[in-house]
N, C-alpha and C. Protein backbone atom coordinates (compact mmCIF):
# COMPACT_ATOMS: atom_id res chain seq x y z
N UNK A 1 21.41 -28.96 -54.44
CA UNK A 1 20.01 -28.67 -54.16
C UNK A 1 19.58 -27.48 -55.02
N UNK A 2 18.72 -27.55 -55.52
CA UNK A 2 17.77 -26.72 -56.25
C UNK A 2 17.20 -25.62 -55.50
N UNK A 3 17.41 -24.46 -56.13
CA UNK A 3 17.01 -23.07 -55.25
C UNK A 3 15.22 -22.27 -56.02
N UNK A 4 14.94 -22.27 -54.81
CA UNK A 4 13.89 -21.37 -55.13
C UNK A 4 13.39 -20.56 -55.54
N UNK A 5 13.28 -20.00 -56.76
CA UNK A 5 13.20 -18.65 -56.99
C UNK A 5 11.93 -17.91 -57.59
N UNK A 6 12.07 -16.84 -57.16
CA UNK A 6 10.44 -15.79 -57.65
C UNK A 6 10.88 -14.84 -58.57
N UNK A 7 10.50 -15.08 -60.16
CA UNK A 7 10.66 -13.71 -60.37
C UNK A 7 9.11 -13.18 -60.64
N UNK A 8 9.36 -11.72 -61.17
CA UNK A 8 8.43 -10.96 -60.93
C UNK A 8 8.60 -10.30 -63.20
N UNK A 9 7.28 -10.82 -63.34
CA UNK A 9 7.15 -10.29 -64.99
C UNK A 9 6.26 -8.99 -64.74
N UNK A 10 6.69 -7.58 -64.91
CA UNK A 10 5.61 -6.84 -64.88
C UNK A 10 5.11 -6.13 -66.36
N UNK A 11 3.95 -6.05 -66.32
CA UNK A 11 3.59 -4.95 -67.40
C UNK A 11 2.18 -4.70 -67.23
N UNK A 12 1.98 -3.95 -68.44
CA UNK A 12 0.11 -3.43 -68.34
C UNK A 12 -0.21 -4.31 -69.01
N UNK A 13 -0.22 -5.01 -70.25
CA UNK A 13 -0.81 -6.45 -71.21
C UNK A 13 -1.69 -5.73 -71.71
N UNK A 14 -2.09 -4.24 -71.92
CA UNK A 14 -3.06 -3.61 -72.89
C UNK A 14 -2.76 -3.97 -74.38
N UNK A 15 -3.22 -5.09 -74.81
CA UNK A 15 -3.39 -6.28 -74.26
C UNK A 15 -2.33 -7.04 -74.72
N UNK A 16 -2.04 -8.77 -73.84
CA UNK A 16 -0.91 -9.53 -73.87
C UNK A 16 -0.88 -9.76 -75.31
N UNK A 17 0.56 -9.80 -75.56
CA UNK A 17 0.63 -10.00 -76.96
C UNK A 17 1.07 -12.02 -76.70
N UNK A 18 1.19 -11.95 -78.08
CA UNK A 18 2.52 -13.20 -78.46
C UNK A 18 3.85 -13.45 -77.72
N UNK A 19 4.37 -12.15 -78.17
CA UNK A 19 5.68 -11.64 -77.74
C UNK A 19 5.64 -11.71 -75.68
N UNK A 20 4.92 -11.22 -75.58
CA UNK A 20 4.85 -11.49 -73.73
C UNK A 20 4.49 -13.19 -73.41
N UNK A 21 3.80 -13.48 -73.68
CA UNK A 21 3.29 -15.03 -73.74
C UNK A 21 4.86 -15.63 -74.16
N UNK A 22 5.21 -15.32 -75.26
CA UNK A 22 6.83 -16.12 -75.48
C UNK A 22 7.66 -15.90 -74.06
N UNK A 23 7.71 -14.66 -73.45
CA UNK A 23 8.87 -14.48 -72.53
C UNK A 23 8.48 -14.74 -71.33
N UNK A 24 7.23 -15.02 -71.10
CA UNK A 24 6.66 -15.34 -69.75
C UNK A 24 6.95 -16.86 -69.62
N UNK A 25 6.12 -17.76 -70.54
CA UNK A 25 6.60 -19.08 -70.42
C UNK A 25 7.99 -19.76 -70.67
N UNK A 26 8.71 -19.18 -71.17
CA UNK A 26 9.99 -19.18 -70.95
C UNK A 26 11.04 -18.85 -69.59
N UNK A 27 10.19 -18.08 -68.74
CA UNK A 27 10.52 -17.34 -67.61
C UNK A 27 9.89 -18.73 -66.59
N UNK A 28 8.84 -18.97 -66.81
CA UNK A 28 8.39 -20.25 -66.12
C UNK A 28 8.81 -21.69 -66.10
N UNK A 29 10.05 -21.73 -67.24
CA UNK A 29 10.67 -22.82 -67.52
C UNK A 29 12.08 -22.43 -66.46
N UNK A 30 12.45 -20.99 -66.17
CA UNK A 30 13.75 -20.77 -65.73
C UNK A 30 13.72 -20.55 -64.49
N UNK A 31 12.63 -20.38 -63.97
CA UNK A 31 11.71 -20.05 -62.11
C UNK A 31 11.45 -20.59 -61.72
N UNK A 32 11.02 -21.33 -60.27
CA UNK A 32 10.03 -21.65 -59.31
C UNK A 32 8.53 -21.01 -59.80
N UNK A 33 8.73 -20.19 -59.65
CA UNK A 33 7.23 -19.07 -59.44
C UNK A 33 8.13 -17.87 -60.14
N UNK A 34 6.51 -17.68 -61.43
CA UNK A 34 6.80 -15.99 -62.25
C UNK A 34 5.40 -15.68 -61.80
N UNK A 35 5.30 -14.70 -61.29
CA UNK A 35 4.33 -13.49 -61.12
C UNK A 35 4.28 -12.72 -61.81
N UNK A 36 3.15 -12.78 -62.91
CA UNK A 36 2.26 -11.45 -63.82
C UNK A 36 2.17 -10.79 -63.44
N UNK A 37 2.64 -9.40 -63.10
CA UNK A 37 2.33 -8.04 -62.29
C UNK A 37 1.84 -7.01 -63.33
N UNK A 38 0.46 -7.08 -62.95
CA UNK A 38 -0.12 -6.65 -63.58
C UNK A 38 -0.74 -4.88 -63.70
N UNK A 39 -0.18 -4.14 -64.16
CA UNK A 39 0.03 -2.52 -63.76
C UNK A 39 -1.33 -2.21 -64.20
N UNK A 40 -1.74 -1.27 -62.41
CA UNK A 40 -2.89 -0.31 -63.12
C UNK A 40 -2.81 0.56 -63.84
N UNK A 41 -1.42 0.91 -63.94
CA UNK A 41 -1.23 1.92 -65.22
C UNK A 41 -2.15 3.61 -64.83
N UNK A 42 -2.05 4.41 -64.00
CA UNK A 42 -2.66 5.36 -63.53
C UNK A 42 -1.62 6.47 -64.42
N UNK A 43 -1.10 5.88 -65.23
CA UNK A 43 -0.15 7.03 -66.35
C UNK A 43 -0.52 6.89 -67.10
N UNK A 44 -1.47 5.77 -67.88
CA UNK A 44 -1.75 6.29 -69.32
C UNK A 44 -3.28 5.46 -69.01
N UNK A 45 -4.04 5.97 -70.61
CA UNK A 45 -5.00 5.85 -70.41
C UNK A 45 -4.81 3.88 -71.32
N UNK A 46 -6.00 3.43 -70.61
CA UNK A 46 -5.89 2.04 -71.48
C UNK A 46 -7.13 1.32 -71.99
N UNK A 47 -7.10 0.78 -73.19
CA UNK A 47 -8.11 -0.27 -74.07
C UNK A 47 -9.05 -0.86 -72.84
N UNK A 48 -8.52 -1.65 -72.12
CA UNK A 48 -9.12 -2.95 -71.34
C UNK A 48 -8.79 -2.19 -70.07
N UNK A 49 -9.96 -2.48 -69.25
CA UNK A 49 -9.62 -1.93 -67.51
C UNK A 49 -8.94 -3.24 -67.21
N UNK A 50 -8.36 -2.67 -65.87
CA UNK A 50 -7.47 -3.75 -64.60
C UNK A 50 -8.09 -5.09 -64.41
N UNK A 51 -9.34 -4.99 -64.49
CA UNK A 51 -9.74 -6.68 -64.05
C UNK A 51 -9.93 -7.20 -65.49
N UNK A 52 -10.14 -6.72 -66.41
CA UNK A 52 -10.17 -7.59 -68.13
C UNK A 52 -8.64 -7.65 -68.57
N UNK A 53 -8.00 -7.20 -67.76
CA UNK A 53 -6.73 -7.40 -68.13
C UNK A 53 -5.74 -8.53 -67.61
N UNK A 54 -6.19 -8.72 -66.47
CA UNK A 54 -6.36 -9.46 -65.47
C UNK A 54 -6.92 -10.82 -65.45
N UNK A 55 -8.07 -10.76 -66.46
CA UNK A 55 -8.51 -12.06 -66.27
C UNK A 55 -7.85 -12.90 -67.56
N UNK A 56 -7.38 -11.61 -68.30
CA UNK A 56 -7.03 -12.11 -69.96
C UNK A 56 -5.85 -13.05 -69.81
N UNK A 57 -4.99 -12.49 -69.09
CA UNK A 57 -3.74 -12.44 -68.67
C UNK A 57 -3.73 -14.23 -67.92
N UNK A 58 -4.67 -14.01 -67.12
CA UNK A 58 -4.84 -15.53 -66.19
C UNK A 58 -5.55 -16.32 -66.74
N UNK A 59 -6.14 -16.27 -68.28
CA UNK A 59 -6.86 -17.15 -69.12
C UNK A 59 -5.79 -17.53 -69.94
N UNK A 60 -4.55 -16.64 -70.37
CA UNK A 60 -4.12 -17.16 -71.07
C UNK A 60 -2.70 -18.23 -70.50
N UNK A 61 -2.40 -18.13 -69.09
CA UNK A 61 -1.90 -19.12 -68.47
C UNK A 61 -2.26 -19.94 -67.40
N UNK A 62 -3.39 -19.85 -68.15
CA UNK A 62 -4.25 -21.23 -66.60
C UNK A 62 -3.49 -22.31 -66.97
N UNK A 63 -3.06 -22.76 -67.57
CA UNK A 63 -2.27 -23.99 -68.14
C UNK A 63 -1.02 -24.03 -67.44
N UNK A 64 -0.56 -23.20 -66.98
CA UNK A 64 0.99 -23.24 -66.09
C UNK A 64 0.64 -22.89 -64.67
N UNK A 65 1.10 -24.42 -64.25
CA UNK A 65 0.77 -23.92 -62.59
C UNK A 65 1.79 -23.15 -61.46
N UNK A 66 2.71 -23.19 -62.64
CA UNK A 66 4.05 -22.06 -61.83
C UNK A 66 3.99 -20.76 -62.05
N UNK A 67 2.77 -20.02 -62.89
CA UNK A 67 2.45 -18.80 -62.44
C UNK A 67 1.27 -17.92 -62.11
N UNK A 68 1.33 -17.12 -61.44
CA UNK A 68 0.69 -16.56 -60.89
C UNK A 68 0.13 -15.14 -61.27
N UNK A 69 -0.92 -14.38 -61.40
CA UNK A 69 -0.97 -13.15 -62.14
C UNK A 69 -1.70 -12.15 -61.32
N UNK A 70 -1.00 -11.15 -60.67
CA UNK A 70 -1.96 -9.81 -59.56
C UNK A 70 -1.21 -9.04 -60.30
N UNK A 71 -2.18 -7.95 -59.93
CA UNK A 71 -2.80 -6.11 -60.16
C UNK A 71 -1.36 -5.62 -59.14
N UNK A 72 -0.51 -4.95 -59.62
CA UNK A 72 0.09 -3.69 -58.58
C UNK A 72 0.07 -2.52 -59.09
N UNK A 73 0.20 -1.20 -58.01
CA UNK A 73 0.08 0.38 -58.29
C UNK A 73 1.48 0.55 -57.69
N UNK A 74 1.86 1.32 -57.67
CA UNK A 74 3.07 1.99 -57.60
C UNK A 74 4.27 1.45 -58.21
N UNK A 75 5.22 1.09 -57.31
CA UNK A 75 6.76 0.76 -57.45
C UNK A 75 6.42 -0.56 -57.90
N UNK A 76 7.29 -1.29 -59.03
CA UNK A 76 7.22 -2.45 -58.97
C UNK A 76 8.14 -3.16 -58.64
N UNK A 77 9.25 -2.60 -57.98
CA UNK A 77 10.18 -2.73 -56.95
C UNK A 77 9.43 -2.90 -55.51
N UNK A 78 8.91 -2.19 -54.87
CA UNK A 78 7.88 -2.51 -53.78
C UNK A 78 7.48 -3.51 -54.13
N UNK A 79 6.40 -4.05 -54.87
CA UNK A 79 5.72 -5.27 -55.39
C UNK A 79 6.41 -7.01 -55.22
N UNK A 80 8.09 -6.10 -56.24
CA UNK A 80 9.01 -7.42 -56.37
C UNK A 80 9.28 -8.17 -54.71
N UNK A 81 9.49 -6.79 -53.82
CA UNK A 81 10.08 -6.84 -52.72
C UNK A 81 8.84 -8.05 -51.45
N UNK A 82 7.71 -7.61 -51.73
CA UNK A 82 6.83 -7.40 -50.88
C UNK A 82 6.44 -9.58 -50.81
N UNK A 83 6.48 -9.88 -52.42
CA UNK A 83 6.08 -11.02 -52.55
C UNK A 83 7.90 -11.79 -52.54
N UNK A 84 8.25 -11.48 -52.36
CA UNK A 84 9.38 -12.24 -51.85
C UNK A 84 10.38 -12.36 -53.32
N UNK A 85 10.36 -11.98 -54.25
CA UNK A 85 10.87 -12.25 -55.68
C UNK A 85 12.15 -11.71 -55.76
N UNK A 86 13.02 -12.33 -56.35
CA UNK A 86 14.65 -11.73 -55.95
C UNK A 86 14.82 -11.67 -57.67
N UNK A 87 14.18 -12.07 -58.07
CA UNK A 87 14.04 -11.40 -60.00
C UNK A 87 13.06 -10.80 -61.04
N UNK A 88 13.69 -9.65 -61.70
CA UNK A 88 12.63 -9.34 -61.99
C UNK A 88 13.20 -9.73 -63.59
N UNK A 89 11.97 -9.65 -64.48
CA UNK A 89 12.33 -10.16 -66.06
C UNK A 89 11.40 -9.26 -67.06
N UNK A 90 12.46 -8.62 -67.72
CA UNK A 90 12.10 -7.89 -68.73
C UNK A 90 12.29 -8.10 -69.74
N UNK A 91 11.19 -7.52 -71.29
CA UNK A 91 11.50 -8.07 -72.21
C UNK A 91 12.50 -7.01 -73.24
N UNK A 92 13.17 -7.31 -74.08
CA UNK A 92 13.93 -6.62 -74.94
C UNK A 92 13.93 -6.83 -76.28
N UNK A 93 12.69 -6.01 -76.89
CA UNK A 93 13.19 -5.97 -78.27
C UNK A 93 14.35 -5.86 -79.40
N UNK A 94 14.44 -4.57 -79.13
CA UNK A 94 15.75 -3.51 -79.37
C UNK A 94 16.67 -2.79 -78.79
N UNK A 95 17.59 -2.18 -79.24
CA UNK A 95 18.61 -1.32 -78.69
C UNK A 95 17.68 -0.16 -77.99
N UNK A 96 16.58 0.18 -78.32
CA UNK A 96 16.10 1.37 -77.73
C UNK A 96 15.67 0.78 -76.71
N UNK A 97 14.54 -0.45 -76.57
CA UNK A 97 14.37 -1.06 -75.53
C UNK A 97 15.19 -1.15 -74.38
N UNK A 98 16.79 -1.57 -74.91
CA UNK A 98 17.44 -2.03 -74.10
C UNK A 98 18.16 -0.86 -73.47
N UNK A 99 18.12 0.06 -74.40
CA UNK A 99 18.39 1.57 -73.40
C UNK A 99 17.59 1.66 -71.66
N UNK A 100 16.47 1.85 -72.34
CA UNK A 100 15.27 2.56 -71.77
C UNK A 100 15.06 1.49 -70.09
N UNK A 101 15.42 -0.12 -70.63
CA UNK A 101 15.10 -0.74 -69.78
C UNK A 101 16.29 -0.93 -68.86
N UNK A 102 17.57 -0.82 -69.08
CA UNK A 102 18.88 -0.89 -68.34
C UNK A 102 18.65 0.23 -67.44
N UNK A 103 18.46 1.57 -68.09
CA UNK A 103 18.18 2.70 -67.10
C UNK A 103 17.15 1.91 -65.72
N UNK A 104 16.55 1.69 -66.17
CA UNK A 104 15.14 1.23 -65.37
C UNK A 104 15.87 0.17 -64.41
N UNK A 105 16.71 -0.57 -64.96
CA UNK A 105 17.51 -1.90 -64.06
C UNK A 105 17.96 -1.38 -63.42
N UNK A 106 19.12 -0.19 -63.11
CA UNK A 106 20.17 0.38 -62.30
C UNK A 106 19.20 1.02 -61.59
N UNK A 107 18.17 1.65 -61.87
CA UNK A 107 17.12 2.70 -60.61
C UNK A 107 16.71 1.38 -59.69
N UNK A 108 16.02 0.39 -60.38
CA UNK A 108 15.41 -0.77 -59.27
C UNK A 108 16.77 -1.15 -58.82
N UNK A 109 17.89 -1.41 -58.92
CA UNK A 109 18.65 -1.91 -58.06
C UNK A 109 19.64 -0.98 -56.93
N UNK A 110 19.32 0.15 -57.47
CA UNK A 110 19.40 0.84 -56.24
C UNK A 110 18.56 1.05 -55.05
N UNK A 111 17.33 1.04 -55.59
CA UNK A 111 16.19 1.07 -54.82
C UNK A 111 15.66 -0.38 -53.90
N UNK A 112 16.25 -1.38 -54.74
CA UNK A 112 16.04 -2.73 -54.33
C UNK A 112 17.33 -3.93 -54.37
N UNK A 113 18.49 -3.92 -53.98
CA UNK A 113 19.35 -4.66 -54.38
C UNK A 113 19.43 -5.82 -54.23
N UNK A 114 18.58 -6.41 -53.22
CA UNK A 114 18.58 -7.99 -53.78
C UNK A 114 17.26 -8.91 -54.71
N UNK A 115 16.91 -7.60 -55.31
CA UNK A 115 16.33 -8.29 -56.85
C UNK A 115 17.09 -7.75 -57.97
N UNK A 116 17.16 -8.84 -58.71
CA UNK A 116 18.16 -8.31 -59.72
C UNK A 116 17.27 -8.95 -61.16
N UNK A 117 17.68 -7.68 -62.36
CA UNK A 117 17.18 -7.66 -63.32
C UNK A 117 17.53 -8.42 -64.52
N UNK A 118 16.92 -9.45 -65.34
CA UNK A 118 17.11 -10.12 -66.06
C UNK A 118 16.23 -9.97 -67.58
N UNK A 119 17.30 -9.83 -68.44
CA UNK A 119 16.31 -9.36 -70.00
C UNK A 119 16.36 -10.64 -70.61
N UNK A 120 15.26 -10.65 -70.88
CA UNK A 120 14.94 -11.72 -72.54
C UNK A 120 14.82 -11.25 -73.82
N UNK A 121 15.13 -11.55 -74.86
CA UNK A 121 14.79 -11.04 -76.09
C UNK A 121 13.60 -11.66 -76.78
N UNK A 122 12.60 -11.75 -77.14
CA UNK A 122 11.53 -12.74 -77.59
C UNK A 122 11.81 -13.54 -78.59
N UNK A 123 11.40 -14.54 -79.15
CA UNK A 123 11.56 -15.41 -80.43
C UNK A 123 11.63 -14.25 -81.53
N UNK A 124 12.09 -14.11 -82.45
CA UNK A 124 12.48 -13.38 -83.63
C UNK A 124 10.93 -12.92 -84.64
N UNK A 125 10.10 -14.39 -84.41
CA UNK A 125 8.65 -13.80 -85.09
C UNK A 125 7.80 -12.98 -84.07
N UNK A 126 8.58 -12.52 -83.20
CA UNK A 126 7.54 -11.56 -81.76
C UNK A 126 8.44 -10.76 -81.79
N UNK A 127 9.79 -10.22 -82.34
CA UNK A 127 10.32 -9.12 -82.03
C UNK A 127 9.90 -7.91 -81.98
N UNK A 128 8.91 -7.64 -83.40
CA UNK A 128 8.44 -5.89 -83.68
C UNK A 128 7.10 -5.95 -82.77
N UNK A 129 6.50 -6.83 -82.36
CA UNK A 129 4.98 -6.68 -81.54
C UNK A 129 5.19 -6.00 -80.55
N UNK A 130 4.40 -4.72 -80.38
CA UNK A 130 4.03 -4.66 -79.19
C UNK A 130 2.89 -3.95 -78.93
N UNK A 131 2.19 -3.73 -78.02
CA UNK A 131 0.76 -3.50 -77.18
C UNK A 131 0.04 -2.46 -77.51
N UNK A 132 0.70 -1.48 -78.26
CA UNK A 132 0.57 -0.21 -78.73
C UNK A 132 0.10 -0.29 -80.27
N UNK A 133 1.03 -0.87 -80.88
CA UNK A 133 1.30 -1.59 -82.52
C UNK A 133 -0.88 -2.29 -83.06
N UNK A 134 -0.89 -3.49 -81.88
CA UNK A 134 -1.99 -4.18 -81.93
C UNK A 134 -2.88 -3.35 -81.68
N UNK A 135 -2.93 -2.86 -80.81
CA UNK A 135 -4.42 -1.65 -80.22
C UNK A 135 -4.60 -0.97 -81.43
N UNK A 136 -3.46 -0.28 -81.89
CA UNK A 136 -3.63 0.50 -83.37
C UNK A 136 -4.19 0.17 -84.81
N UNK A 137 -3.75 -1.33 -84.55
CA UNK A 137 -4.14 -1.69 -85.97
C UNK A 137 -5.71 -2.35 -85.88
N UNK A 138 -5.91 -2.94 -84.69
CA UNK A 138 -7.19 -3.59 -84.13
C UNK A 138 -8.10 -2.35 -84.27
N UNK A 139 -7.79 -1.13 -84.20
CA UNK A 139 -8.58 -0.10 -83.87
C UNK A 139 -8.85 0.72 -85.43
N UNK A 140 -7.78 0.37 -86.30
CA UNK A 140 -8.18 0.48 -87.53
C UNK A 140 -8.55 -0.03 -88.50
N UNK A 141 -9.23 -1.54 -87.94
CA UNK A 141 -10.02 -2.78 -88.46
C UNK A 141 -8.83 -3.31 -88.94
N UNK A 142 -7.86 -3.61 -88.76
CA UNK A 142 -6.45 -3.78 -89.26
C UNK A 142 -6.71 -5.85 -88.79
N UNK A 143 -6.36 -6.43 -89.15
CA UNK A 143 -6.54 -8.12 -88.85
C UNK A 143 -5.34 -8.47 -87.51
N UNK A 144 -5.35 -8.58 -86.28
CA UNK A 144 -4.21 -8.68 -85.48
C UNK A 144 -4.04 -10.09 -85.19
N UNK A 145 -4.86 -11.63 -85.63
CA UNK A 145 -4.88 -12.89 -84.94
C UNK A 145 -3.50 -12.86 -85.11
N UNK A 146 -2.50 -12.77 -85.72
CA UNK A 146 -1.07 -12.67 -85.92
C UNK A 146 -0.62 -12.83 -84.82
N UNK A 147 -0.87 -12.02 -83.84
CA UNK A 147 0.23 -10.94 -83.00
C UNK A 147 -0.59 -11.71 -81.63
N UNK A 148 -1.02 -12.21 -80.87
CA UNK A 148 -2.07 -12.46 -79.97
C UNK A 148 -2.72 -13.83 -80.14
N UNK A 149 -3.01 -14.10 -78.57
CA UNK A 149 -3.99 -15.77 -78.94
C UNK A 149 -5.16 -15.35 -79.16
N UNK A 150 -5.52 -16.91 -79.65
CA UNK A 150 -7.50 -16.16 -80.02
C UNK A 150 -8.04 -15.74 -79.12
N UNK A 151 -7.97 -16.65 -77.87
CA UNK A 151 -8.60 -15.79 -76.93
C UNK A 151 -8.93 -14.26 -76.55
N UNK A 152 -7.25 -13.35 -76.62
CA UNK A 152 -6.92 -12.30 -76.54
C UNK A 152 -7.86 -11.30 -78.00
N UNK A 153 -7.82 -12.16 -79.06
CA UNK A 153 -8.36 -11.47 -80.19
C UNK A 153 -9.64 -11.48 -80.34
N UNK A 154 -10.60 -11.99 -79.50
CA UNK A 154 -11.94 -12.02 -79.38
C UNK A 154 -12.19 -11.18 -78.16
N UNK A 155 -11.86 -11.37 -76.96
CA UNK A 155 -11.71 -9.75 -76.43
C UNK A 155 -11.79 -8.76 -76.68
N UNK A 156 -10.36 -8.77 -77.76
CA UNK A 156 -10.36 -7.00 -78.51
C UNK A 156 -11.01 -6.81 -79.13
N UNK A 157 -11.71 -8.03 -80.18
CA UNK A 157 -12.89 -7.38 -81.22
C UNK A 157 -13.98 -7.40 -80.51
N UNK A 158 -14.04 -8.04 -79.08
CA UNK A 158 -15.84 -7.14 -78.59
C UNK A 158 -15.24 -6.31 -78.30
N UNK A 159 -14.67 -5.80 -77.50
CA UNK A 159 -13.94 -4.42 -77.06
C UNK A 159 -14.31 -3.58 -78.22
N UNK A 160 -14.14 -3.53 -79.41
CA UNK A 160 -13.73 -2.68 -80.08
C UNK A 160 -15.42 -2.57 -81.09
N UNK A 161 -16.23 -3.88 -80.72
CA UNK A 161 -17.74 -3.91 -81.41
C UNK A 161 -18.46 -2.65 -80.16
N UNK A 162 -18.14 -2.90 -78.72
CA UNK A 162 -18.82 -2.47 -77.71
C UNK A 162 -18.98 -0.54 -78.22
């Protein structure tokens, strides 16, 4: 018999790249139910508020009915816990990544031990992308359709006309 499972994808998606879109639907091929947890991010400042991030995020997987995409604040251990998810899935670029995010695995599993942490590495043409990279170059008229769906890239260029 086939087991049920929830994991839990979190991040801010200021804004979703390629690279997240690769590891999410991939995560939806390996789950029951992946949940977009979608961070208000009250630590840094961001491009797109909580609900454009939010809707970006759920535009760009209305097409998969195995996931799901909400807003959390605090712990995303609380979050994992609360919606029932016994996995959480992170992505891994690099060795620094994979530093930064192992630390992060051993704190949630102390804090939460029956969710347990699972890394992906993205497809090889999404390895160097990330959320920071695009905002930067989008913000220096830099061309990003590359890195992002169109959808996501018409967003950022009103965002960035506004």
């Amino acid at each position: 018999m086939a087991k049920t499972v929830t994991a839990v994808f979190p991040g801010t998606f200021d804004p979703i790249t390629l690279g997240h879109q690769d590891l999410i639907r991939r995560s939806a091929i390996l789950f029951s139910t992946v949940i977009v947890a979608v961070a208000a991010a009250h630590h840094k400042k961001t491009m797109f508020t909580l609900d454009e991030r939010l809707e970006t995020v759920r535009e760009v997987f209305a097409d998969l009915g195995n996931v799901r995409v909400e807003p959390f604040t605090g712990l995303v251990r609380d979050f994992a816990v609360d919606h029932g998810a016994s996995v959480m899935v992170r992505g891994v670029r690099s060795v620094t990544d994979f530093d930064y995010e192992a630390q992060l695995a051993g704190m949630n599993r102390a804090l939460a031990p029956d969710v347990d942490t699972i890394f992906l590495t993205p497809d090889s043409r999404y390895q160097f992308i990330s959320s920071t990279l695009v905002r930067e170059i989008a913000t220096l008229k830099g061309d990003v359709r590359q890195f992002v769906a169109p959808q996501v890239f018409d967003r950022l260029t009103a965002k960035l006309k506004a």
